[in-house]
N, C-alpha and C. Protein backbone atom coordinates (compact mmCIF):
# COMPACT_ATOMS: atom_id res chain seq x y z
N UNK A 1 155.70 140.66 36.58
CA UNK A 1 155.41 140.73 37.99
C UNK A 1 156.65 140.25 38.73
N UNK A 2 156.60 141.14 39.82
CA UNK A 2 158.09 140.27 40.80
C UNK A 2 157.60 140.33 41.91
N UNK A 3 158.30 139.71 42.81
CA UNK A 3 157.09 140.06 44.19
C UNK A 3 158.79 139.83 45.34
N UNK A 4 158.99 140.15 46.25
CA UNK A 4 160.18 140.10 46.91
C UNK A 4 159.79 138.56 47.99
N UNK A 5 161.32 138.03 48.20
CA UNK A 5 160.94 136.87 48.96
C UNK A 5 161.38 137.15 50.21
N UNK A 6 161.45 136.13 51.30
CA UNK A 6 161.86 136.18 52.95
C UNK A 6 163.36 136.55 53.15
N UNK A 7 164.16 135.63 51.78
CA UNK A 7 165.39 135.96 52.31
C UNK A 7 166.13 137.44 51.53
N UNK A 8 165.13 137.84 50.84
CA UNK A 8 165.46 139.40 50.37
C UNK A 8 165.49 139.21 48.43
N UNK A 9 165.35 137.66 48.13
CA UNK A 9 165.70 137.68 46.54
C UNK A 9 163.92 137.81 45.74
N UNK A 10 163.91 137.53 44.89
CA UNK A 10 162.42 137.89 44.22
C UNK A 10 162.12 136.48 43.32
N UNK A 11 160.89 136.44 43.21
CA UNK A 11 160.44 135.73 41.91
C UNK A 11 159.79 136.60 41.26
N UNK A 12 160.50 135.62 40.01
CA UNK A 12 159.67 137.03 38.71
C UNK A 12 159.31 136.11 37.70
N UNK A 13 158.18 136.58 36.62
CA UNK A 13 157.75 136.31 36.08
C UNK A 13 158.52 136.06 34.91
N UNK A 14 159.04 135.11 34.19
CA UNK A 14 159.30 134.92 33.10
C UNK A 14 159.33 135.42 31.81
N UNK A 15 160.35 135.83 31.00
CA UNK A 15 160.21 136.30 29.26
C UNK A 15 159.02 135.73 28.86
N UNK A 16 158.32 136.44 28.55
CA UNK A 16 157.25 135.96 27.70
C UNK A 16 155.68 135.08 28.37
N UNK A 17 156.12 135.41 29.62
CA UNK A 17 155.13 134.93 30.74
C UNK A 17 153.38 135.59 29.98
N UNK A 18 152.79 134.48 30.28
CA UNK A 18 150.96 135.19 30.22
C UNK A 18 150.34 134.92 31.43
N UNK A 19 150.21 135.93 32.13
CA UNK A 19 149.38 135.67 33.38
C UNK A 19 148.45 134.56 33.04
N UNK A 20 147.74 134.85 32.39
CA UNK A 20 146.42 133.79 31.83
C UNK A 20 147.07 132.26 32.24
N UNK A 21 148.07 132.13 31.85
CA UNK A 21 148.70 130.84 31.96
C UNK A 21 150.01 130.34 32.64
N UNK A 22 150.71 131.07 33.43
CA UNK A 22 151.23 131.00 34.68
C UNK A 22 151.31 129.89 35.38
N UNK A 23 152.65 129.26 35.10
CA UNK A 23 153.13 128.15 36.15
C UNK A 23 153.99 128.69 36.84
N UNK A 24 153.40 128.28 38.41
CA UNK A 24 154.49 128.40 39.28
C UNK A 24 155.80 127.81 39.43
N UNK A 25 156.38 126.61 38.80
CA UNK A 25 157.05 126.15 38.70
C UNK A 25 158.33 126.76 37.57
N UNK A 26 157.64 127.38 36.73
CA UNK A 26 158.83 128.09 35.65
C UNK A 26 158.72 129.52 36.05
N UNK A 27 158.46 129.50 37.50
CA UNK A 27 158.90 131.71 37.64
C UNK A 27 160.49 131.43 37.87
N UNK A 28 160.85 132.61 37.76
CA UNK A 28 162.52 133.19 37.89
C UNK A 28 162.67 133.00 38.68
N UNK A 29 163.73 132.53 39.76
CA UNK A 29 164.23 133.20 41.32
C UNK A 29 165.63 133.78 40.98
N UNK A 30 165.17 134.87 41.50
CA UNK A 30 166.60 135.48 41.84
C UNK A 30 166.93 135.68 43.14
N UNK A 31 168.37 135.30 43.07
CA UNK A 31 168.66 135.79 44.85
C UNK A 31 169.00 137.38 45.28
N UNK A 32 169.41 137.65 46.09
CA UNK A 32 169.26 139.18 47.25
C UNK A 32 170.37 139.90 46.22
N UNK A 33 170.63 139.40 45.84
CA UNK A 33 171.83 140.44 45.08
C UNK A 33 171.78 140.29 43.04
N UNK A 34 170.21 139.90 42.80
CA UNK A 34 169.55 140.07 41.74
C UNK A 34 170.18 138.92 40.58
N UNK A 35 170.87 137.97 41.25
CA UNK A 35 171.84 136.78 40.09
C UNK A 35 170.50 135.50 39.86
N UNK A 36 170.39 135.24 38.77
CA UNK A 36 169.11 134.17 38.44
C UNK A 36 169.94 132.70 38.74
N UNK A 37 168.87 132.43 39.69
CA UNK A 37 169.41 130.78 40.39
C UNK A 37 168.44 129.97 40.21
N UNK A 38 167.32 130.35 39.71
CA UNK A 38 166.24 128.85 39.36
C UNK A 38 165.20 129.46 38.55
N UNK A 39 164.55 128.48 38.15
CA UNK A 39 163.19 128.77 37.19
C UNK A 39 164.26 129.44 35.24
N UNK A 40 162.51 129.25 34.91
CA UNK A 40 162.88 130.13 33.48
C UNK A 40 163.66 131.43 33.63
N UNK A 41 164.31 132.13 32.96
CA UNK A 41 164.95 133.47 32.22
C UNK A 41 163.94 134.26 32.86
N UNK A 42 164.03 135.38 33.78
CA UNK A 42 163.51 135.78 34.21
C UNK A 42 163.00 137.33 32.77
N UNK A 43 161.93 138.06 33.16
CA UNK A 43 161.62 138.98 32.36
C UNK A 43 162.73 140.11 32.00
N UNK A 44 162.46 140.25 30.19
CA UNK A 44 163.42 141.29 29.40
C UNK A 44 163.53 142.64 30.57
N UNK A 45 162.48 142.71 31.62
CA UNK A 45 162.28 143.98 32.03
C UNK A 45 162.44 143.74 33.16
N UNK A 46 163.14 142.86 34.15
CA UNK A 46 164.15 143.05 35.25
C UNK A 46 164.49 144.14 35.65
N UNK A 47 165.23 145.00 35.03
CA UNK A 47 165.93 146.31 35.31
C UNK A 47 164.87 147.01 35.78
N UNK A 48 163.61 147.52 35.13
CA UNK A 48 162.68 148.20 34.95
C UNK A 48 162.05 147.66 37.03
N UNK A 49 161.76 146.33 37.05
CA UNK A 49 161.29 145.94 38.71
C UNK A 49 162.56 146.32 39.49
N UNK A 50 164.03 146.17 39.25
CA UNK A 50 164.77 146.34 40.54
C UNK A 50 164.50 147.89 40.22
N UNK A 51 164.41 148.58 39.70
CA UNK A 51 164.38 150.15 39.74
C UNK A 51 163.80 150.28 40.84
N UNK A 52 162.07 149.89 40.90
CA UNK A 52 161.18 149.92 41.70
C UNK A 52 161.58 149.57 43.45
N UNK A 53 162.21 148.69 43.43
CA UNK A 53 162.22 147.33 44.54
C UNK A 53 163.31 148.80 45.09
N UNK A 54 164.35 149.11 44.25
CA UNK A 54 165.84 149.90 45.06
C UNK A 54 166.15 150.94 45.37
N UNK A 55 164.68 151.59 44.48
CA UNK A 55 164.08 152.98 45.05
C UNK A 55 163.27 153.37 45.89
N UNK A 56 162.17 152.14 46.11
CA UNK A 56 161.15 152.70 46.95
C UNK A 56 161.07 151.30 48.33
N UNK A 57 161.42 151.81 48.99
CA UNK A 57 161.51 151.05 50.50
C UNK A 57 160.79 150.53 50.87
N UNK A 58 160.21 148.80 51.79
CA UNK A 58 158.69 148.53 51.81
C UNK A 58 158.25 148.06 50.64
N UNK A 59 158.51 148.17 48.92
CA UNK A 59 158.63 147.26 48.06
C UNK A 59 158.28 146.10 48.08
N UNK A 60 157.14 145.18 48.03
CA UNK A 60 157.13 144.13 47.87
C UNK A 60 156.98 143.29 46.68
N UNK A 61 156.56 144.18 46.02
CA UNK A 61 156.00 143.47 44.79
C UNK A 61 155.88 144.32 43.76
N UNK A 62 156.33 144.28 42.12
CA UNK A 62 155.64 145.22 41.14
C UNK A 62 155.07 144.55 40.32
N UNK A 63 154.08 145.38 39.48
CA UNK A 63 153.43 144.63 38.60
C UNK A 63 153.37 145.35 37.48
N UNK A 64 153.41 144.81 36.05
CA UNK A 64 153.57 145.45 34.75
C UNK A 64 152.83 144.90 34.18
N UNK A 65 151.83 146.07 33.15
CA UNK A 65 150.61 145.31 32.33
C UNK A 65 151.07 145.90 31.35
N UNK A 66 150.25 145.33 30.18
CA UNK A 66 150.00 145.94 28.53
C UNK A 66 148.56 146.69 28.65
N UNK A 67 147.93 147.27 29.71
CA UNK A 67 146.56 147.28 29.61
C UNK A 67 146.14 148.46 28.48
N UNK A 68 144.69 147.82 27.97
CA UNK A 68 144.27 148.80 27.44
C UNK A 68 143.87 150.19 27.34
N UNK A 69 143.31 150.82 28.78
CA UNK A 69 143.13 152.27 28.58
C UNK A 69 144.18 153.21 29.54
N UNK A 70 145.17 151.94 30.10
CA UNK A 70 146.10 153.11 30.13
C UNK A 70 147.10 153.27 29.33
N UNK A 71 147.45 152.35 28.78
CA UNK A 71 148.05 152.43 27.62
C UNK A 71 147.48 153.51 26.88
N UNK A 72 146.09 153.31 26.32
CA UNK A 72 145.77 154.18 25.44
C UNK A 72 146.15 155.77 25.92
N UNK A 73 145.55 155.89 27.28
CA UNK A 73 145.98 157.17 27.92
C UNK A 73 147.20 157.70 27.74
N UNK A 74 148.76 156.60 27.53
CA UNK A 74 149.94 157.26 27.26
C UNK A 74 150.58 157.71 25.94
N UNK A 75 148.99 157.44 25.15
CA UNK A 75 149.83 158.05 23.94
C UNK A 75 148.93 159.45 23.43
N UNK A 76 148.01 159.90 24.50
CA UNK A 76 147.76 161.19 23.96
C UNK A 76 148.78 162.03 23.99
N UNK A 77 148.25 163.26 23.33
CA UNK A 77 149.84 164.14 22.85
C UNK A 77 149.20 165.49 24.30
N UNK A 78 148.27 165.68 24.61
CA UNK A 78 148.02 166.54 25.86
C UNK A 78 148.58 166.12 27.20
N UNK A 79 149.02 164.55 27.85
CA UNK A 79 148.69 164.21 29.04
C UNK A 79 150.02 164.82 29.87
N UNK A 80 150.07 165.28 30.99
CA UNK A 80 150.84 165.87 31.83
C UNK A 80 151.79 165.22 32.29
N UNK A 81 152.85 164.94 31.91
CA UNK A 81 154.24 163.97 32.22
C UNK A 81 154.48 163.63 33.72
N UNK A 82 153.66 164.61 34.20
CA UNK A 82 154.01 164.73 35.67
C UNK A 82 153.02 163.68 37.03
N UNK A 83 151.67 163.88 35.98
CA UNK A 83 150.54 163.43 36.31
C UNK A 83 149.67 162.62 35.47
N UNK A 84 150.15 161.83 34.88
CA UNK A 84 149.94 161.12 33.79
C UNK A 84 148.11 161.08 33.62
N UNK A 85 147.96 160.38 34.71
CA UNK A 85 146.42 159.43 35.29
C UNK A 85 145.61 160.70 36.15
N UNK A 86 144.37 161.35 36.07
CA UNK A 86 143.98 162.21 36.73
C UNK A 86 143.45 161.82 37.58
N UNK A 87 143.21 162.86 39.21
CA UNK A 87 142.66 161.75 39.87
C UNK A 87 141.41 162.13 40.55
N UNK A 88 140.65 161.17 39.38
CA UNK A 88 139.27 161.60 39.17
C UNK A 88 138.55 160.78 40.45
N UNK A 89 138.86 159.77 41.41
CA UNK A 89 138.33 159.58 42.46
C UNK A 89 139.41 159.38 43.69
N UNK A 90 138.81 159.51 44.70
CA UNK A 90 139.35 159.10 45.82
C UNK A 90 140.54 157.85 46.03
N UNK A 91 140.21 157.09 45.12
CA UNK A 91 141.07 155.97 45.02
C UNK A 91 142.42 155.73 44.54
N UNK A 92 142.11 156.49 43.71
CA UNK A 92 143.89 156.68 42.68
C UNK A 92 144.31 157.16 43.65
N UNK A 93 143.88 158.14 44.29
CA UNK A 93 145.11 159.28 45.24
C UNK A 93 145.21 158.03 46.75
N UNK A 94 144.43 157.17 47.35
CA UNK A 94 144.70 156.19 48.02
C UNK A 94 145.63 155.18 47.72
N UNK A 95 145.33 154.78 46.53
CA UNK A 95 145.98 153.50 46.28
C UNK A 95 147.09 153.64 45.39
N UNK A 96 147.37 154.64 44.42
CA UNK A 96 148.06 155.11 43.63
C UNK A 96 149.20 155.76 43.79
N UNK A 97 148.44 157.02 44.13
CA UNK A 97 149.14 158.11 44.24
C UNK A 97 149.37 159.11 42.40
N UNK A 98 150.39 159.59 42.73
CA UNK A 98 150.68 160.50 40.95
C UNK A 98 151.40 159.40 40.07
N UNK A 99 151.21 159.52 39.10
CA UNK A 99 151.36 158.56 37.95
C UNK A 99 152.36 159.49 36.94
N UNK A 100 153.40 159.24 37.01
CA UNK A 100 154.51 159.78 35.83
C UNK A 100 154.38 159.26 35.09
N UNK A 101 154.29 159.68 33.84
CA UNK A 101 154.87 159.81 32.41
C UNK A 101 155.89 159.20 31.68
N UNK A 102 156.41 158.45 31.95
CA UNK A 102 157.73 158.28 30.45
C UNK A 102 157.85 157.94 29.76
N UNK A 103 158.83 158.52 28.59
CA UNK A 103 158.86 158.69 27.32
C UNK A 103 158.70 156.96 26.90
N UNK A 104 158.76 156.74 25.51
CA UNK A 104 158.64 155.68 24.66
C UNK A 104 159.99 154.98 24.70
N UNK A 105 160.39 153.42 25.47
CA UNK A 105 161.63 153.00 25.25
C UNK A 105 161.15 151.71 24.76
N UNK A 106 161.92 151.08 23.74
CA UNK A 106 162.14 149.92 23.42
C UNK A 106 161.36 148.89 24.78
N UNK A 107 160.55 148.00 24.45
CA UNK A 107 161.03 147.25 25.71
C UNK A 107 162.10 146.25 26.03
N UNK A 108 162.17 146.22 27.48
CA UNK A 108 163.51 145.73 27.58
C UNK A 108 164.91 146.46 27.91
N UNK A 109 164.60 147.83 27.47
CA UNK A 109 165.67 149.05 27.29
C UNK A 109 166.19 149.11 28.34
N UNK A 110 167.56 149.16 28.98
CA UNK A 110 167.73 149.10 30.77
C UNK A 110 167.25 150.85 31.16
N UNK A 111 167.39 151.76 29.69
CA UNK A 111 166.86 153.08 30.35
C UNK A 111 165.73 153.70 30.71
N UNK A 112 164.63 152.35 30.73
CA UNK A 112 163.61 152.28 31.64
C UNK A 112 164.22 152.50 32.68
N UNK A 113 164.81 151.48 33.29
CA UNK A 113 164.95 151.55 34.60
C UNK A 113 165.52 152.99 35.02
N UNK A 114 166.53 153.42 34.32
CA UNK A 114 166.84 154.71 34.46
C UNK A 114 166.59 155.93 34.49
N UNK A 115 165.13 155.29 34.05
CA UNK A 115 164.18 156.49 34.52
C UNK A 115 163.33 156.84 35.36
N UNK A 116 163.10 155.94 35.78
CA UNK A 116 162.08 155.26 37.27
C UNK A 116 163.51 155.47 38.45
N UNK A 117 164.51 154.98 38.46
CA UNK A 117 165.43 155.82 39.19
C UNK A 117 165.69 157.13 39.36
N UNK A 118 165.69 157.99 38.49
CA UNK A 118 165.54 159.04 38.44
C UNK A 118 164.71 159.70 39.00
N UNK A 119 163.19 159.27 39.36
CA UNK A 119 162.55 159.79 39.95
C UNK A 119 162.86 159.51 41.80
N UNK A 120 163.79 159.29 42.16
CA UNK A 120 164.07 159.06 43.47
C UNK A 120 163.11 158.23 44.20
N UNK A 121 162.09 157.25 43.81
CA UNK A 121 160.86 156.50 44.66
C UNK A 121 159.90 157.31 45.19
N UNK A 122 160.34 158.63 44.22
CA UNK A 122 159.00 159.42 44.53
C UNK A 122 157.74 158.67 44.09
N UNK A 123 157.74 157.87 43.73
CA UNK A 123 156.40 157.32 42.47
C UNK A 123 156.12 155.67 42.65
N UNK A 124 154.92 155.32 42.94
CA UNK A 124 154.74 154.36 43.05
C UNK A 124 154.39 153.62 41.84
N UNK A 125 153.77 155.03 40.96
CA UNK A 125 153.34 154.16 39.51
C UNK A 125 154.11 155.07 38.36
N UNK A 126 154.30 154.16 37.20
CA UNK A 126 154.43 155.32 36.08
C UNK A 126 154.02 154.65 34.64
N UNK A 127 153.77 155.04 34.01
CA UNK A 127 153.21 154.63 32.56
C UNK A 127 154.06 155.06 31.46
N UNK A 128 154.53 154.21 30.82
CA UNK A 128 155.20 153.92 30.14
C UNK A 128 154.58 154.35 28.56
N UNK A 129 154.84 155.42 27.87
CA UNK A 129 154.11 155.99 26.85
C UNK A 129 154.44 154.83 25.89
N UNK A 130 153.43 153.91 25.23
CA UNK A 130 153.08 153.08 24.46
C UNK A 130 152.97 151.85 24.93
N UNK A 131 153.30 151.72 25.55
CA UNK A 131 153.66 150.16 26.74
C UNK A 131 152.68 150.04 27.74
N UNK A 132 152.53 151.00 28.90
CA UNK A 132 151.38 150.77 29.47
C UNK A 132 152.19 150.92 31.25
N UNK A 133 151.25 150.66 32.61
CA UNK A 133 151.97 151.03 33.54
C UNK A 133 152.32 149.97 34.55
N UNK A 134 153.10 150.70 35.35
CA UNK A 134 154.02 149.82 36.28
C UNK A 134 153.71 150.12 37.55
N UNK A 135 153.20 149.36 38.97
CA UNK A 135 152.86 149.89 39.86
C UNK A 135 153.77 148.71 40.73
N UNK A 136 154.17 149.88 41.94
CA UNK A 136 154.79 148.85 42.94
C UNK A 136 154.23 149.34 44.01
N UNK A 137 154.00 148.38 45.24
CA UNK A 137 153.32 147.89 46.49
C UNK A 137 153.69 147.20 47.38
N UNK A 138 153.58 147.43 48.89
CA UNK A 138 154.00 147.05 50.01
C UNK A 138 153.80 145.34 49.39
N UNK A 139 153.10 144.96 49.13
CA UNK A 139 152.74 143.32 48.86
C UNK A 139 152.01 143.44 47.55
N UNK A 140 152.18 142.10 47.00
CA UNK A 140 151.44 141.70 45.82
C UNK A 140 149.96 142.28 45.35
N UNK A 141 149.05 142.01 46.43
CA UNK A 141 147.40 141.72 46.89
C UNK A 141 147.86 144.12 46.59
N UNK A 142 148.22 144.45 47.36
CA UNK A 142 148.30 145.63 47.30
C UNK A 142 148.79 146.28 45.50
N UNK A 143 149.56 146.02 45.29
CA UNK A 143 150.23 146.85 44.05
C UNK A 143 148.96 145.85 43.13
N UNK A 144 148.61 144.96 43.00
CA UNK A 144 147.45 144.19 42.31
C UNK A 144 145.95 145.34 42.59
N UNK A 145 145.65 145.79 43.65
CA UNK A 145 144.63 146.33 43.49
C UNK A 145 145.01 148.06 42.95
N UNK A 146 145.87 148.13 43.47
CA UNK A 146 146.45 149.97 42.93
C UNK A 146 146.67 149.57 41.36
N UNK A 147 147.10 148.80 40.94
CA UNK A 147 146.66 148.50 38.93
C UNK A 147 145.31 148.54 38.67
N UNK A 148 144.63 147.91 39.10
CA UNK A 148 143.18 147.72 38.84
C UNK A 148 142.85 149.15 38.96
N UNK A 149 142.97 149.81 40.13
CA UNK A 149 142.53 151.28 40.21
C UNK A 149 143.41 152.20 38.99
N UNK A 150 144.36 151.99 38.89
CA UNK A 150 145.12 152.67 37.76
C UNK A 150 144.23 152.54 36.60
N UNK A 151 144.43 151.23 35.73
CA UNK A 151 143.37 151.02 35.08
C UNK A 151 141.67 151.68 34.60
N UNK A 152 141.25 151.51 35.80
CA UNK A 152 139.92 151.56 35.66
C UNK A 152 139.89 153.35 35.34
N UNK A 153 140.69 153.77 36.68
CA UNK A 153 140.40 155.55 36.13
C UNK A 153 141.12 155.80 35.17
N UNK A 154 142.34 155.43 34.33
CA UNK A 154 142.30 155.77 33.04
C UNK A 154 141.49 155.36 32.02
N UNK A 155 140.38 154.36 32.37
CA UNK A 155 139.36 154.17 31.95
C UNK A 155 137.92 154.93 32.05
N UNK A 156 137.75 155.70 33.12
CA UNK A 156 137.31 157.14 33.38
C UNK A 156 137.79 157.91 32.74
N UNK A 157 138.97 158.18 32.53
CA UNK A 157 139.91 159.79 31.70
C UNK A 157 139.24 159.25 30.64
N UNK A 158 139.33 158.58 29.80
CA UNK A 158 139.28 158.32 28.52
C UNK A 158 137.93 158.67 28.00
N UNK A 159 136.63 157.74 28.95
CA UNK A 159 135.42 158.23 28.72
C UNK A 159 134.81 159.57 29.14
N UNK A 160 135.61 160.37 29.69
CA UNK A 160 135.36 161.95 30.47
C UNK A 160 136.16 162.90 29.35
N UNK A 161 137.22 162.18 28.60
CA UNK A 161 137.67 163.23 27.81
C UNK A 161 136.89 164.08 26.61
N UNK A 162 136.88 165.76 27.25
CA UNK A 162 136.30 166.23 26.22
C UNK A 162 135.11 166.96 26.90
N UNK A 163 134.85 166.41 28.03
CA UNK A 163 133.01 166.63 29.00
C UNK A 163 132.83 167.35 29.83
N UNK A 164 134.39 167.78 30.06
CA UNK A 164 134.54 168.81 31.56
C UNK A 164 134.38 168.35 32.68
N UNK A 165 134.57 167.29 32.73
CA UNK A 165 134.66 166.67 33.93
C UNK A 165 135.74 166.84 34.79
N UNK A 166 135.41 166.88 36.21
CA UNK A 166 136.55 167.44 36.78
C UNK A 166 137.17 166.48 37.89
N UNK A 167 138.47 167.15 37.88
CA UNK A 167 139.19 166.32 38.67
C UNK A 167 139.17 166.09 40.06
N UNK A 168 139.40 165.51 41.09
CA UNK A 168 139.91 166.06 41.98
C UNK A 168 140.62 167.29 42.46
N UNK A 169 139.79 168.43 43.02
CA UNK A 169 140.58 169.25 43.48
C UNK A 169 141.73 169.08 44.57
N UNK A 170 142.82 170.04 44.52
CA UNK A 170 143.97 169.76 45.63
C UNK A 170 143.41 169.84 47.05
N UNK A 171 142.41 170.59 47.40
CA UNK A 171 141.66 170.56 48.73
C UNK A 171 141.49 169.04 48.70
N UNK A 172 141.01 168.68 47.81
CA UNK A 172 139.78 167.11 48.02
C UNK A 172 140.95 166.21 48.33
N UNK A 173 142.10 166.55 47.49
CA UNK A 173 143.34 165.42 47.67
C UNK A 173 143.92 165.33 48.72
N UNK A 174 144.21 166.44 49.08
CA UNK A 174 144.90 166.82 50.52
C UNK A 174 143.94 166.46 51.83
N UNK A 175 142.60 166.55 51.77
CA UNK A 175 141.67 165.98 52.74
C UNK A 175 141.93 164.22 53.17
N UNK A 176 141.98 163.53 51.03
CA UNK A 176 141.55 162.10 51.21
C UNK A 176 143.56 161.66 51.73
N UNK A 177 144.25 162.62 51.22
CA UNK A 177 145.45 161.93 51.87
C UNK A 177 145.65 162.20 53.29
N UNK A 178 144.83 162.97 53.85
CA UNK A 178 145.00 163.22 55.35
C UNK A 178 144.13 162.10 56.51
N UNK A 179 143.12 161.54 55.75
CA UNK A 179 142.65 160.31 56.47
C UNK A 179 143.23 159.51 55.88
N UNK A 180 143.74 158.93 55.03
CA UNK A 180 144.10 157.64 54.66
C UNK A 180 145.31 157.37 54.11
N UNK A 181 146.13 158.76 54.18
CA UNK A 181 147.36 158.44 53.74
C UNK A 181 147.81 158.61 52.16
N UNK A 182 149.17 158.52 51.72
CA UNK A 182 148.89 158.47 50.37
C UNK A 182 149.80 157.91 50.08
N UNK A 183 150.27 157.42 48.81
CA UNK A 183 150.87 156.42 48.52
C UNK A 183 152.70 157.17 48.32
């Protein structure tokens, strides 16, 4: 997790950090120009949050899980690189948006980050095939609930796979992003 501060630098969550057990006192600070000035060693996957923070503008915060069903979701051999997460309710396409794909890197690899750059900040989320996904958000409280929604509907895909269940059509998407915006 990193979350951006007042004077432009971040705190981040620590190598080897467990949410479960999280002291505020041993997060990272880094200052505005990404150099570590206090707390523990900030996370192997630094590169992977400034990607986020230097691509997409309004950035406040990203968050990176190991979760279970989207994870599981990134290692089917069918899922659409483009569209990782389907968007089986109203919410993903609110809070989400499209969910890219990428390939399997080491973690830690800086060509994570190089790939989440690559996508120009088109993408607020992307899932990381074996690893699991990364969502960034105007604020913490925000990119925290767009995971949960990530989550949960690849927790939908998973139990729908196979049933014909259907997606969101592009009408339905284009409606729910026309009242509420999209990510």
């Amino acid at each position: 997790m990193s979350v951006r501060t007042p004077d432009g630098g971040l705190l981040v969550t620590p190598t080897g950090a467990s949410f479960g057990r999280l002291d505020p006192d041993r997060l990272s600070v880094l200052d505005a120009q990404g150099r570590h000035v206090g707390g523990d060693r900030p996370t192997k996957e630094m590169p992977l949050h400034a990607a986020f923070h230097d691509t997409r503008p309004g950035t406040g915060a990203v968050v990176h899980l190991h979760s279970t069903h989207a994870t599981a979701l990134s290692m089917l051999p069918d899922i659409d690189p483009d569209d990782a997460v389907p968007p089986l309710t109203p919410y993903l396409v609110m809070r989400v948006g499209r969910v890219a794909l990428l390939p399997f890197f080491v973690p830690g690899d800086d060509a994570m980050a190089d790939a989440v750059r690559a996508l120009g900040g088109r993408r607020a989320a992307v899932l990381l095939a074996h690893h699991g996904p990364v969502v960034a958000g105007a604020t913490l409280e925000a990119a925290v609930f767009a995971m949960e929604e990530l989550e949960e509907t690849a927790r939908l895909a998973l139990i729908l796979r196979g049933t014909g269940a259907r997606p969101l059509s592009a009408d339905q998407i284009a409606r729910v992003s026309a009242r509420y915006g999209g990510v």
